[in-house]
C-alpha atoms as a PDB file:
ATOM      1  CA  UNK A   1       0.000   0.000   0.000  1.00  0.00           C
ATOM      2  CA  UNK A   2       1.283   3.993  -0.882  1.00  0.00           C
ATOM      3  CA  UNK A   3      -1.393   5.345   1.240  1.00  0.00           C
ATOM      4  CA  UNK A   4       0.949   6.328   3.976  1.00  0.00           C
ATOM      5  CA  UNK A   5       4.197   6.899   1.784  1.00  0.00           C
ATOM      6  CA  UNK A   6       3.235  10.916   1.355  1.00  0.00           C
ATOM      7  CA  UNK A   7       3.090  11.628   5.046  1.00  0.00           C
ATOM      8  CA  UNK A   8       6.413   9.550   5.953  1.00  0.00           C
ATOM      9  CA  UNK A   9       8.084  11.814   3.347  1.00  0.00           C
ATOM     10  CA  UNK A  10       7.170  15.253   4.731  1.00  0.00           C
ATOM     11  CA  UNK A  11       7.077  14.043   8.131  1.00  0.00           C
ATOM     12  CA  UNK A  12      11.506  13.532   7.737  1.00  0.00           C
ATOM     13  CA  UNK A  13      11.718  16.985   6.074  1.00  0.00           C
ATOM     14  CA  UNK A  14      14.449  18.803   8.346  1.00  0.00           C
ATOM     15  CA  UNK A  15      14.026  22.501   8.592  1.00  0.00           C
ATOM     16  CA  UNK A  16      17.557  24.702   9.189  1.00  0.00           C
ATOM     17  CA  UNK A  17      18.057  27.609  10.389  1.00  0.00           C
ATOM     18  CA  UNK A  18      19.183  30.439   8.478  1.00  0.00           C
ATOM     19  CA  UNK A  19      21.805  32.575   9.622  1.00  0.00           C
ATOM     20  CA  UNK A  20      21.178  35.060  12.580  1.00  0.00           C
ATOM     21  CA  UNK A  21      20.594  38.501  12.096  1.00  0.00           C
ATOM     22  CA  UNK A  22      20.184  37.998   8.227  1.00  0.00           C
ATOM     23  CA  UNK A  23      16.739  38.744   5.435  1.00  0.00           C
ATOM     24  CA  UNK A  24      17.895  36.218   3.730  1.00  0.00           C
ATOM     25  CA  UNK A  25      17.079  36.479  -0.369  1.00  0.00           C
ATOM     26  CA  UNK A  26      15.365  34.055  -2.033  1.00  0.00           C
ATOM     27  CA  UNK A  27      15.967  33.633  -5.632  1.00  0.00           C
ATOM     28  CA  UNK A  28      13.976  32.075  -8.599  1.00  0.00           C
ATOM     29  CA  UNK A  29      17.013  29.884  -9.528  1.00  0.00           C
ATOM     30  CA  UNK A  30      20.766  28.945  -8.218  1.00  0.00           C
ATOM     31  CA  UNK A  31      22.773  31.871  -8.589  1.00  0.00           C
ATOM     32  CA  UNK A  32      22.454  35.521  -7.560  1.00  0.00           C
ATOM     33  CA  UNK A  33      21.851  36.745 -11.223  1.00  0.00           C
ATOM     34  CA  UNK A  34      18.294  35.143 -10.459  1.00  0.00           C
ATOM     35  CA  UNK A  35      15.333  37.628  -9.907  1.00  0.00           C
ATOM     36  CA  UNK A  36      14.001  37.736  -6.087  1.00  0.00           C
ATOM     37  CA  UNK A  37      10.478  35.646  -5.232  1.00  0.00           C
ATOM     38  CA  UNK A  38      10.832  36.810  -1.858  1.00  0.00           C
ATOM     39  CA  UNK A  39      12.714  37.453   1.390  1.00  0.00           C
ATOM     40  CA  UNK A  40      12.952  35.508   4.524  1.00  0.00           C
ATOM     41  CA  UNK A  41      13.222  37.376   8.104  1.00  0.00           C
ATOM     42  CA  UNK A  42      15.780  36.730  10.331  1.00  0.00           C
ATOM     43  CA  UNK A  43      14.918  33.675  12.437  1.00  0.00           C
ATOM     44  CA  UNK A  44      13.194  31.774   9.639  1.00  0.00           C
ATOM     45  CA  UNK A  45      14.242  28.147   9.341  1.00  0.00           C
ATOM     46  CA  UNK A  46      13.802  26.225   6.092  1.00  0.00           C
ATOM     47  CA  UNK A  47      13.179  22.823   4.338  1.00  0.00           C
ATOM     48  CA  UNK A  48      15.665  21.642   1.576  1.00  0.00           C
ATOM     49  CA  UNK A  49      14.044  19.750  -0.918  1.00  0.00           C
ATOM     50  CA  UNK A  50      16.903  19.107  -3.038  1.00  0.00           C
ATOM     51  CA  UNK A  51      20.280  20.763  -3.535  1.00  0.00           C
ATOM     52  CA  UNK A  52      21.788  22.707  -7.246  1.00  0.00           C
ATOM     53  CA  UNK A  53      25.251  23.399  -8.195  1.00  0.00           C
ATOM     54  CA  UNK A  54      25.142  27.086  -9.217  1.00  0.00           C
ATOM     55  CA  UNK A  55      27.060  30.429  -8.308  1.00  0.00           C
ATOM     56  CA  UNK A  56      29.641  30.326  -5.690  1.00  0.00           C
ATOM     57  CA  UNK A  57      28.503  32.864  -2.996  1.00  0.00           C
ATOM     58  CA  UNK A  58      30.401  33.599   0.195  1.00  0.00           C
ATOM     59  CA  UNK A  59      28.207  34.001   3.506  1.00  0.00           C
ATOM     60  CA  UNK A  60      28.347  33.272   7.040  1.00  0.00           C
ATOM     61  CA  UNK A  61      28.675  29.354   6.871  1.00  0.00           C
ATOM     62  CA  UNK A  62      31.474  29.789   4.706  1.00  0.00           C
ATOM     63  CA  UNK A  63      31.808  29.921   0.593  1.00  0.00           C
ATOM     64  CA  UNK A  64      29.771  27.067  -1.479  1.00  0.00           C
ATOM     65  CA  UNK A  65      28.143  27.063  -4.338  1.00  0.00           C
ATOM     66  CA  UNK A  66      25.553  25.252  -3.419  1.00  0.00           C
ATOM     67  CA  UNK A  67      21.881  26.441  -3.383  1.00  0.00           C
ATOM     68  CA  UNK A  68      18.884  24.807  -1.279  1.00  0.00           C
ATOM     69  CA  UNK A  69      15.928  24.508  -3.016  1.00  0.00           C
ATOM     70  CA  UNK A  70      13.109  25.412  -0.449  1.00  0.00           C
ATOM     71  CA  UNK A  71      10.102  25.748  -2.264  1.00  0.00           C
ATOM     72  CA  UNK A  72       8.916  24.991  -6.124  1.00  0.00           C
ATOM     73  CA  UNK A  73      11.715  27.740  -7.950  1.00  0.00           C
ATOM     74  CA  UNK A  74      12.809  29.285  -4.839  1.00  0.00           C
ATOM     75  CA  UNK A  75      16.435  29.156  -3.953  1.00  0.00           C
ATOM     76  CA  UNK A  76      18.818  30.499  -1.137  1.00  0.00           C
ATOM     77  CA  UNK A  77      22.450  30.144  -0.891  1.00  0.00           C
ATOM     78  CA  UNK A  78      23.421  27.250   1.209  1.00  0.00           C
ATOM     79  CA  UNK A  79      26.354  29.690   2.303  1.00  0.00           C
ATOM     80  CA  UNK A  80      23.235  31.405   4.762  1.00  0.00           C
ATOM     81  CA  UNK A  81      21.623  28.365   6.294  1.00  0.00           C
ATOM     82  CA  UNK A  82      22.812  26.592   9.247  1.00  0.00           C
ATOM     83  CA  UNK A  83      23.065  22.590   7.897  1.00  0.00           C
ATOM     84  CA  UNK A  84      25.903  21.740   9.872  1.00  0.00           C
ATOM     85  CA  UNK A  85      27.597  20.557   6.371  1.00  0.00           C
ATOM     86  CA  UNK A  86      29.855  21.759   3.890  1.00  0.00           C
ATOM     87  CA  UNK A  87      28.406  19.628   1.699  1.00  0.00           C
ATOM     88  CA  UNK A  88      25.438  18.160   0.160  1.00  0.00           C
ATOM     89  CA  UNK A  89      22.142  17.465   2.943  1.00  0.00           C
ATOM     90  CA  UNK A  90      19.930  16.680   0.354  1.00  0.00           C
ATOM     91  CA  UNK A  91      19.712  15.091  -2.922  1.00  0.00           C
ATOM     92  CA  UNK A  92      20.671  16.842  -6.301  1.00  0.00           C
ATOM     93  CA  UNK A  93      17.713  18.596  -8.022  1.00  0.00           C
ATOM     94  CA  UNK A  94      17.107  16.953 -11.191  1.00  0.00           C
ATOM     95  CA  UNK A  95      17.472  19.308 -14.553  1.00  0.00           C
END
């Protein structure tokens, strides 16, 4: 049975904090050449759905050019959020 496979899934999401302090862009694609959808007060945390190799930005958590998809086309800089990695949380978004 699938009946139960959709609420497993979103019930593992981790959310992660973003860094303190910052309104924290986020960006229609992976790269900061990407128009703004929105911006995300200070305090927010986030889910990562899947992860995208794009523009190397430099932030708090160090320089990466990884971006965290959070929402469907919206992207922050992993460089901001608090994931306790330097490297890939989450699986690759697919093209």
């Amino acid at each position: 049975m699938v009946a139960g496979a959709g609420s497993q899934a979103s019930a593992a999401l981790r959310t992660y904090p973003i860094a303190p302090g910052v309104n924290l862009n986020v960006r229609s694609g992976p790269g900061a050449h990407f128009s703004i959808v929105r911006i995300l007060p200070a305090g927010s945390r986030v889910p990562i759905y899947c992860q995208a190799p794009g523009e190397t930005v430099t932030g708090p958590y160090g320089t990466s050019n990884i971006w965290d998809n959070i929402s469907n086309g919206q992207f922050v800089a992993d460089a901001y959020v608090n994931t306790g990695s330097d490297g890939y949380v989450a699986p690759k978004c697919s093209a």
